[in-house]
N, C-alpha and C. Protein backbone atom coordinates (compact mmCIF):
# COMPACT_ATOMS: atom_id res chain seq x y z
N UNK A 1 -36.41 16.47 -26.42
CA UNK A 1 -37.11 17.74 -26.37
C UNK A 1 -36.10 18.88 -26.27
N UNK A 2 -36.42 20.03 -26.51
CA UNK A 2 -35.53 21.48 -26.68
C UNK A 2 -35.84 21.63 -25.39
N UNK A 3 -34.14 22.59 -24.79
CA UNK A 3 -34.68 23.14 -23.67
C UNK A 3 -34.99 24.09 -23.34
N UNK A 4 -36.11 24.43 -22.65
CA UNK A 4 -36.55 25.59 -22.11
C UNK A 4 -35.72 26.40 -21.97
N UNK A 5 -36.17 27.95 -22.55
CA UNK A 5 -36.31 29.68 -22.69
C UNK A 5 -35.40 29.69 -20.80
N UNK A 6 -34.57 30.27 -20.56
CA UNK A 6 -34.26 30.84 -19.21
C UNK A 6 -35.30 31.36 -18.38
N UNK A 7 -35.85 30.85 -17.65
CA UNK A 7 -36.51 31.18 -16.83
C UNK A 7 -38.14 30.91 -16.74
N UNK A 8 -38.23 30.15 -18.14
CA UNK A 8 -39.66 29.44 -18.69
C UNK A 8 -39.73 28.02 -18.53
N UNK A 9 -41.04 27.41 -18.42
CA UNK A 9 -40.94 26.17 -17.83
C UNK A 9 -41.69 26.02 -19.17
N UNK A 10 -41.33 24.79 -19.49
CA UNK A 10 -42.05 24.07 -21.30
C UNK A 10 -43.06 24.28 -21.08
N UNK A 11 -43.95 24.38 -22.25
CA UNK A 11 -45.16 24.53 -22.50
C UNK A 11 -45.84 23.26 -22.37
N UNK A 12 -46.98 22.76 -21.96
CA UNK A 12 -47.67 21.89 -22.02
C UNK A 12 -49.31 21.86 -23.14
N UNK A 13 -49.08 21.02 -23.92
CA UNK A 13 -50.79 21.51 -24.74
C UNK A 13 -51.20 20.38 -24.04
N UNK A 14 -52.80 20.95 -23.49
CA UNK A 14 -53.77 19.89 -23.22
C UNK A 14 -55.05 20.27 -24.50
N UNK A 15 -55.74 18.93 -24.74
CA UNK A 15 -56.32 18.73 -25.61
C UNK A 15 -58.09 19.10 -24.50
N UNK A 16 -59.08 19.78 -25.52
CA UNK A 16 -59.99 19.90 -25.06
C UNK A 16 -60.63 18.64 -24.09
N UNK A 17 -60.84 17.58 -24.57
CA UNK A 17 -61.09 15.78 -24.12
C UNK A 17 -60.72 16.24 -22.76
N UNK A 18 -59.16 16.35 -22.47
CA UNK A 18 -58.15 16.31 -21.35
C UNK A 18 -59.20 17.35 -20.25
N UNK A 19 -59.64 18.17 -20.79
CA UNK A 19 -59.77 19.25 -19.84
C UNK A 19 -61.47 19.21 -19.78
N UNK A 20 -62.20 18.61 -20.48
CA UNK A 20 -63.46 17.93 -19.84
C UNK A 20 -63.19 16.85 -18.93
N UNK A 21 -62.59 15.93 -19.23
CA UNK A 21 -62.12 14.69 -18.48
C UNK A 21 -61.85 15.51 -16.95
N UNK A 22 -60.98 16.43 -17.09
CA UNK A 22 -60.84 16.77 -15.50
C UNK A 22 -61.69 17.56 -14.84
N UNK A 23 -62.47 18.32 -15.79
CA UNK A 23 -63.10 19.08 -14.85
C UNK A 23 -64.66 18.49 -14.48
N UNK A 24 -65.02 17.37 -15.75
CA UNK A 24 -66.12 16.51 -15.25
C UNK A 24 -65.73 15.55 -13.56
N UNK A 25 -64.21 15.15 -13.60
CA UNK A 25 -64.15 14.31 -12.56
C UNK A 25 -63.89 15.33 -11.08
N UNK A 26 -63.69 16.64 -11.41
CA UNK A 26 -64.08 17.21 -10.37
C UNK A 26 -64.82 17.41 -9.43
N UNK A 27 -65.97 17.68 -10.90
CA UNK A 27 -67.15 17.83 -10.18
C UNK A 27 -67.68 16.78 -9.91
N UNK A 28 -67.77 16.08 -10.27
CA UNK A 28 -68.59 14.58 -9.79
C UNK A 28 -68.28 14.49 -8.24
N UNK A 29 -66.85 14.51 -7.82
CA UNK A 29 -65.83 14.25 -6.94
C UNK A 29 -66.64 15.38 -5.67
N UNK A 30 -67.06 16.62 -6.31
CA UNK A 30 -67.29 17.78 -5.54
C UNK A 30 -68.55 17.14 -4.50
N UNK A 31 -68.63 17.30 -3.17
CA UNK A 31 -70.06 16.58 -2.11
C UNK A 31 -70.57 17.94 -2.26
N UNK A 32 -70.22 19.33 -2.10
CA UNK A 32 -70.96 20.17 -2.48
C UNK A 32 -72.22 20.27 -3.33
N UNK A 33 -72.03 19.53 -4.59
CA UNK A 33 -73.11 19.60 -5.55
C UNK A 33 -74.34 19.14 -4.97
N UNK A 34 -73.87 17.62 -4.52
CA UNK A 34 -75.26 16.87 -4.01
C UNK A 34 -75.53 17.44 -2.46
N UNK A 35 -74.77 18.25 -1.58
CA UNK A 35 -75.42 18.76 -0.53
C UNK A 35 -76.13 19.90 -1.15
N UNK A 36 -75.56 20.71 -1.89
CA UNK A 36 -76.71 22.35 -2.31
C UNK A 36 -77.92 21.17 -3.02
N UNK A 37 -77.88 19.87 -3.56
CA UNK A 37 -79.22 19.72 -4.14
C UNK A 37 -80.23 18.97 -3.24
N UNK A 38 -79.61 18.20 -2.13
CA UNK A 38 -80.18 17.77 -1.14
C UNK A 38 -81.10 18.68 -0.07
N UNK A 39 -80.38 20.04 0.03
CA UNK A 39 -80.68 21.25 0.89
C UNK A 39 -81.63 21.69 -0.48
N UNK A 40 -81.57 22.22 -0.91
CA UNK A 40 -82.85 23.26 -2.19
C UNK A 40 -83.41 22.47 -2.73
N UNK A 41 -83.38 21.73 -3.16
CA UNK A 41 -84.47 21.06 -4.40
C UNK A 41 -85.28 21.27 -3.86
N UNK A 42 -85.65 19.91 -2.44
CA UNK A 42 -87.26 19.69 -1.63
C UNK A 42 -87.96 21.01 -1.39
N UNK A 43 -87.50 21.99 -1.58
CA UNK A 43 -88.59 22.91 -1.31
C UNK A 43 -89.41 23.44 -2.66
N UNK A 44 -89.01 22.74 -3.58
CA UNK A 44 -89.56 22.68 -5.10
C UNK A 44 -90.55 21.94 -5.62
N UNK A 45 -90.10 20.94 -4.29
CA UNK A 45 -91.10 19.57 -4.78
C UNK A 45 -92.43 19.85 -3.94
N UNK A 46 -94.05 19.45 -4.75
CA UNK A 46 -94.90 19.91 -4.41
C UNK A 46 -95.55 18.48 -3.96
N UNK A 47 -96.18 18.58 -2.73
CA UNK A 47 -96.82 17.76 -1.86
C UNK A 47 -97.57 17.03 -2.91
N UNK A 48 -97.22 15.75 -2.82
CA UNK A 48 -98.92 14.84 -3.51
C UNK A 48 -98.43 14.48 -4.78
N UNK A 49 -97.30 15.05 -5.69
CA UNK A 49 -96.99 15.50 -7.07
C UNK A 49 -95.77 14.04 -6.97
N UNK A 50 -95.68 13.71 -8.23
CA UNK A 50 -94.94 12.91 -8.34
C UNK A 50 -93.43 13.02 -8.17
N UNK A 51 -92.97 12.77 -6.96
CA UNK A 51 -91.27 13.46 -7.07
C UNK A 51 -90.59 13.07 -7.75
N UNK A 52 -89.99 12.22 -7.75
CA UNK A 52 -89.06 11.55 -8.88
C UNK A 52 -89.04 12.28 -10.00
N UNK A 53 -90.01 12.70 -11.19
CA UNK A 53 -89.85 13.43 -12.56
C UNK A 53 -89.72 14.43 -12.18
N UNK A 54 -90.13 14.99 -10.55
CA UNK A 54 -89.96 16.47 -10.57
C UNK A 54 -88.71 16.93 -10.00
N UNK A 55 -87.89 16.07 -9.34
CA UNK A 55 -86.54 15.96 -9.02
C UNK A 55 -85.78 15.79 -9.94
N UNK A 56 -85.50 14.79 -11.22
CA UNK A 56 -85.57 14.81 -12.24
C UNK A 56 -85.47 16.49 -13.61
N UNK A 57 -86.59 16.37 -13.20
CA UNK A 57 -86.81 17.81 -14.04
C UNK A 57 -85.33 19.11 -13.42
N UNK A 58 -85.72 18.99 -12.35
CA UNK A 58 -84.95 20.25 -11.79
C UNK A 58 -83.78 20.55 -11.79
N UNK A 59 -83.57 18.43 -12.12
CA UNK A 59 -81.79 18.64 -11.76
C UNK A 59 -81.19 18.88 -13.40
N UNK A 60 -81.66 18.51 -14.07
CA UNK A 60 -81.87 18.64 -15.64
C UNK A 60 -81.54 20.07 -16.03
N UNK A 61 -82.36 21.14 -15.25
CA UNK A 61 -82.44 22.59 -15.79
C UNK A 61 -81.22 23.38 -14.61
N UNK A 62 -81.11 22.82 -13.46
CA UNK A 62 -79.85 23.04 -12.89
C UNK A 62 -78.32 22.92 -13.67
N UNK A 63 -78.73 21.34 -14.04
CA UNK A 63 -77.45 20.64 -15.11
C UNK A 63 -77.36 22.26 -16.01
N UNK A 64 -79.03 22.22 -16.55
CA UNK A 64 -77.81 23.78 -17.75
C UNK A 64 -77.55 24.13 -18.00
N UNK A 65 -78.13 25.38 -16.52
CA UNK A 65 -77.78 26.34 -16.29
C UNK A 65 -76.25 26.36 -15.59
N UNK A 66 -75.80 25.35 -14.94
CA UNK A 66 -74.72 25.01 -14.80
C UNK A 66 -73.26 24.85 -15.84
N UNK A 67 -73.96 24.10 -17.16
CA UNK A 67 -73.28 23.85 -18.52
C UNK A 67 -72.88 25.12 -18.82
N UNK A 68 -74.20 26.05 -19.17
CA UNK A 68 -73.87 27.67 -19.51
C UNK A 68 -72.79 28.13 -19.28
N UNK A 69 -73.14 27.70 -17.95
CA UNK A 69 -72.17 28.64 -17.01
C UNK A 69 -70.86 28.86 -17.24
N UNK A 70 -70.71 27.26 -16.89
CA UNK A 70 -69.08 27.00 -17.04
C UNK A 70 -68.87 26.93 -18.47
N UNK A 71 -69.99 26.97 -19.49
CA UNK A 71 -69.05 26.93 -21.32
C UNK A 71 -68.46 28.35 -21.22
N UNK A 72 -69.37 29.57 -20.48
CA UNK A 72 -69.12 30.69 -20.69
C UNK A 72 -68.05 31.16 -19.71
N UNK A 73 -67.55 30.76 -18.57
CA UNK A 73 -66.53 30.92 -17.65
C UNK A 73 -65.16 30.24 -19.50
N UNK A 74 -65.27 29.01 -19.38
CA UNK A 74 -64.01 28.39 -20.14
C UNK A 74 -64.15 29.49 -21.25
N UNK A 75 -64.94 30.13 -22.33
CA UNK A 75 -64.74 30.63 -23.73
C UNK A 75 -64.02 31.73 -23.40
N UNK A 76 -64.32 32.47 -21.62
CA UNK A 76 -63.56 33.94 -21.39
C UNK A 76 -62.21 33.43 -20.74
N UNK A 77 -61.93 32.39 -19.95
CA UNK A 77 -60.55 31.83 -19.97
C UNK A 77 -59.79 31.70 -21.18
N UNK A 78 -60.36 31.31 -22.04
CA UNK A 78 -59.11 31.03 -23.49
C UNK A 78 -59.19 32.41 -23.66
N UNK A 79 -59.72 33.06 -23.94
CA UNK A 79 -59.60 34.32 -24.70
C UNK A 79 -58.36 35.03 -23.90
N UNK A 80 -58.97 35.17 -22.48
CA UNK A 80 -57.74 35.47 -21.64
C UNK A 80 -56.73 35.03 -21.44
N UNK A 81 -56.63 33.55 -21.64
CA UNK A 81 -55.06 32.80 -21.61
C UNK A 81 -54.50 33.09 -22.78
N UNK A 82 -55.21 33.61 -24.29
CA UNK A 82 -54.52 33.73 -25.18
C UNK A 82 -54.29 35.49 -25.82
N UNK A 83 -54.61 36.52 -24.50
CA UNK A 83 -54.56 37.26 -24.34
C UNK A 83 -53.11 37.74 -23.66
N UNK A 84 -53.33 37.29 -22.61
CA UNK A 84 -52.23 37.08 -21.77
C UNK A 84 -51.06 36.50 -22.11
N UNK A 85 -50.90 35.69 -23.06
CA UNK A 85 -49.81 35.15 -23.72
C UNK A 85 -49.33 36.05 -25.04
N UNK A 86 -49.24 37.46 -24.75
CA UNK A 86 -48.40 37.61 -25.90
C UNK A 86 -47.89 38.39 -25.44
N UNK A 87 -46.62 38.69 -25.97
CA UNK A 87 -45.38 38.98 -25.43
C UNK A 87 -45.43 40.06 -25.10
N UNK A 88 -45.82 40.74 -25.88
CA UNK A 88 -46.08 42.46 -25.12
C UNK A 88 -46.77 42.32 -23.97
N UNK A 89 -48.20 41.82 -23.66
CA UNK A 89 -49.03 41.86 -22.29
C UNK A 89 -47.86 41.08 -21.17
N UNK A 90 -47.66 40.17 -21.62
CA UNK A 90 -46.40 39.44 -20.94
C UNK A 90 -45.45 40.12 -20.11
N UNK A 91 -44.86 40.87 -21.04
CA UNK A 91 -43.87 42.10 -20.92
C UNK A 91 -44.09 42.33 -19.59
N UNK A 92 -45.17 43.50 -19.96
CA UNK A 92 -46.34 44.26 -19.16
C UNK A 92 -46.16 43.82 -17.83
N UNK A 93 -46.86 42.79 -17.73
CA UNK A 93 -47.36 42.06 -16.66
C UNK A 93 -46.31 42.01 -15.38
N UNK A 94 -45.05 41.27 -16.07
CA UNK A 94 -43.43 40.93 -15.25
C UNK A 94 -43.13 42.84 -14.92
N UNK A 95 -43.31 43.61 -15.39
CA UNK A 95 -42.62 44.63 -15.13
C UNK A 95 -43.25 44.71 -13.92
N UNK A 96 -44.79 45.14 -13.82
CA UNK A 96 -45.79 45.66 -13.14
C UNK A 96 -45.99 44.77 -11.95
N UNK A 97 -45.29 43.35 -11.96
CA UNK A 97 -45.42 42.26 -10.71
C UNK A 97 -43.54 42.46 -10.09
N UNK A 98 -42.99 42.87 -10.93
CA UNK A 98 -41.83 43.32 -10.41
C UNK A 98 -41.19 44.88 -9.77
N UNK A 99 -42.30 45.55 -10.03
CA UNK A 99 -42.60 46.97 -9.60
C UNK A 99 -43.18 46.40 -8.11
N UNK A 100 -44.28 46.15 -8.22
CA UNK A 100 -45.37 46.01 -7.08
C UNK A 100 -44.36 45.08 -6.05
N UNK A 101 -43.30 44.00 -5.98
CA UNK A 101 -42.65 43.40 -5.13
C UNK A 101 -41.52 44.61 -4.48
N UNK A 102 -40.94 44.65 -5.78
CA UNK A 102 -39.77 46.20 -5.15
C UNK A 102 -40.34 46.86 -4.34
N UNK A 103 -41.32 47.39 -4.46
CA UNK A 103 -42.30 48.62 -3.47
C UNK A 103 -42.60 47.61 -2.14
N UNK A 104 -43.40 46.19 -2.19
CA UNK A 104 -43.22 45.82 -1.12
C UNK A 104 -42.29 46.02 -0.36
N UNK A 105 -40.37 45.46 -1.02
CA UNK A 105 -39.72 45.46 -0.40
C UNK A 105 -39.06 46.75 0.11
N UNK A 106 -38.92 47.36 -0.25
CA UNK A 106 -39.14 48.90 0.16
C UNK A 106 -39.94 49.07 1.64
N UNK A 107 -40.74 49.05 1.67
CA UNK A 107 -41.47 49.24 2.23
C UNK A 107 -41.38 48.16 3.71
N UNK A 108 -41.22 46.94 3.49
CA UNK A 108 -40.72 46.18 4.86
C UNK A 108 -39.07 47.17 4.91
N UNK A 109 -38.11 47.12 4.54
CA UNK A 109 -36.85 47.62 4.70
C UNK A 109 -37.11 48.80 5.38
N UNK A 110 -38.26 50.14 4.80
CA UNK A 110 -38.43 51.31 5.73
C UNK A 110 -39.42 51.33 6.91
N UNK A 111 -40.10 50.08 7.02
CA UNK A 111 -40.61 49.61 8.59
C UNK A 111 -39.70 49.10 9.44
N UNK A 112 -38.50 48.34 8.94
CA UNK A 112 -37.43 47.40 9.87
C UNK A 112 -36.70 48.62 10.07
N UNK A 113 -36.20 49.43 9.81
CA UNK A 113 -35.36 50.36 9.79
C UNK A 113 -36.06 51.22 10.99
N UNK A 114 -37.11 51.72 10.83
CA UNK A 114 -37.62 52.93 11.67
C UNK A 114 -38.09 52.49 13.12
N UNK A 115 -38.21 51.02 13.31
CA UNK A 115 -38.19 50.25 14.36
C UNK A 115 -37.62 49.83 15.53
């Protein structure tokens, strides 16, 4: 392999697969999910009514609104990761995170000082 740009760490491509694979085993992994559905559902479910299809049902329209969610969180991540990756915003960015530290340090140096 070539070596890395001074001060850049290699690029890594992950393949879409890769990045369902992890974020499905996240969530699975997450006890959150099944405590928010353990806590809310039952108050959905109607006395006498068959629960099961209606537990069923709910978790179904949860599932898609969930899917939505996160297709539409990931489509504004790429846009932004491939936003963020060009050299000018790049630029940008290092100046404006290297401004904002200087001023920190500034700023502890004229508190230690006046102390």
């Amino acid at each position: 392999t070539a070596s890395p740009a001074a001060g850049h760490a290699p690029r890594r491509s992950y393949s879409r697969r890769t990045g369902f694979g992890a974020g499905a085993f996240s969530t699975l992994l997450n006890p959150k999910v099944g405590l928010f559905y353990l806590a809310v559902v039952p108050q959905f479910i109607p006395h006498g009514g068959n629960t099961l299809d209606t537990a069923m049902v709910l978790g179904a329209i949860e599932s898609a609104i969930g899917f939505l969610y996160l297709a539409a969180v990931a489509v504004a991540a790429a846009k932004a990761m491939a936003w963020l990756q060009r050299p000018r915003v790049s630029s940008w960015l290092e100046r404006g995170s290297s401004g904002i530290i200087a001023a920190l340090g500034l700023g502890v140096l004229a508190s230690s000082t006046s102390s």
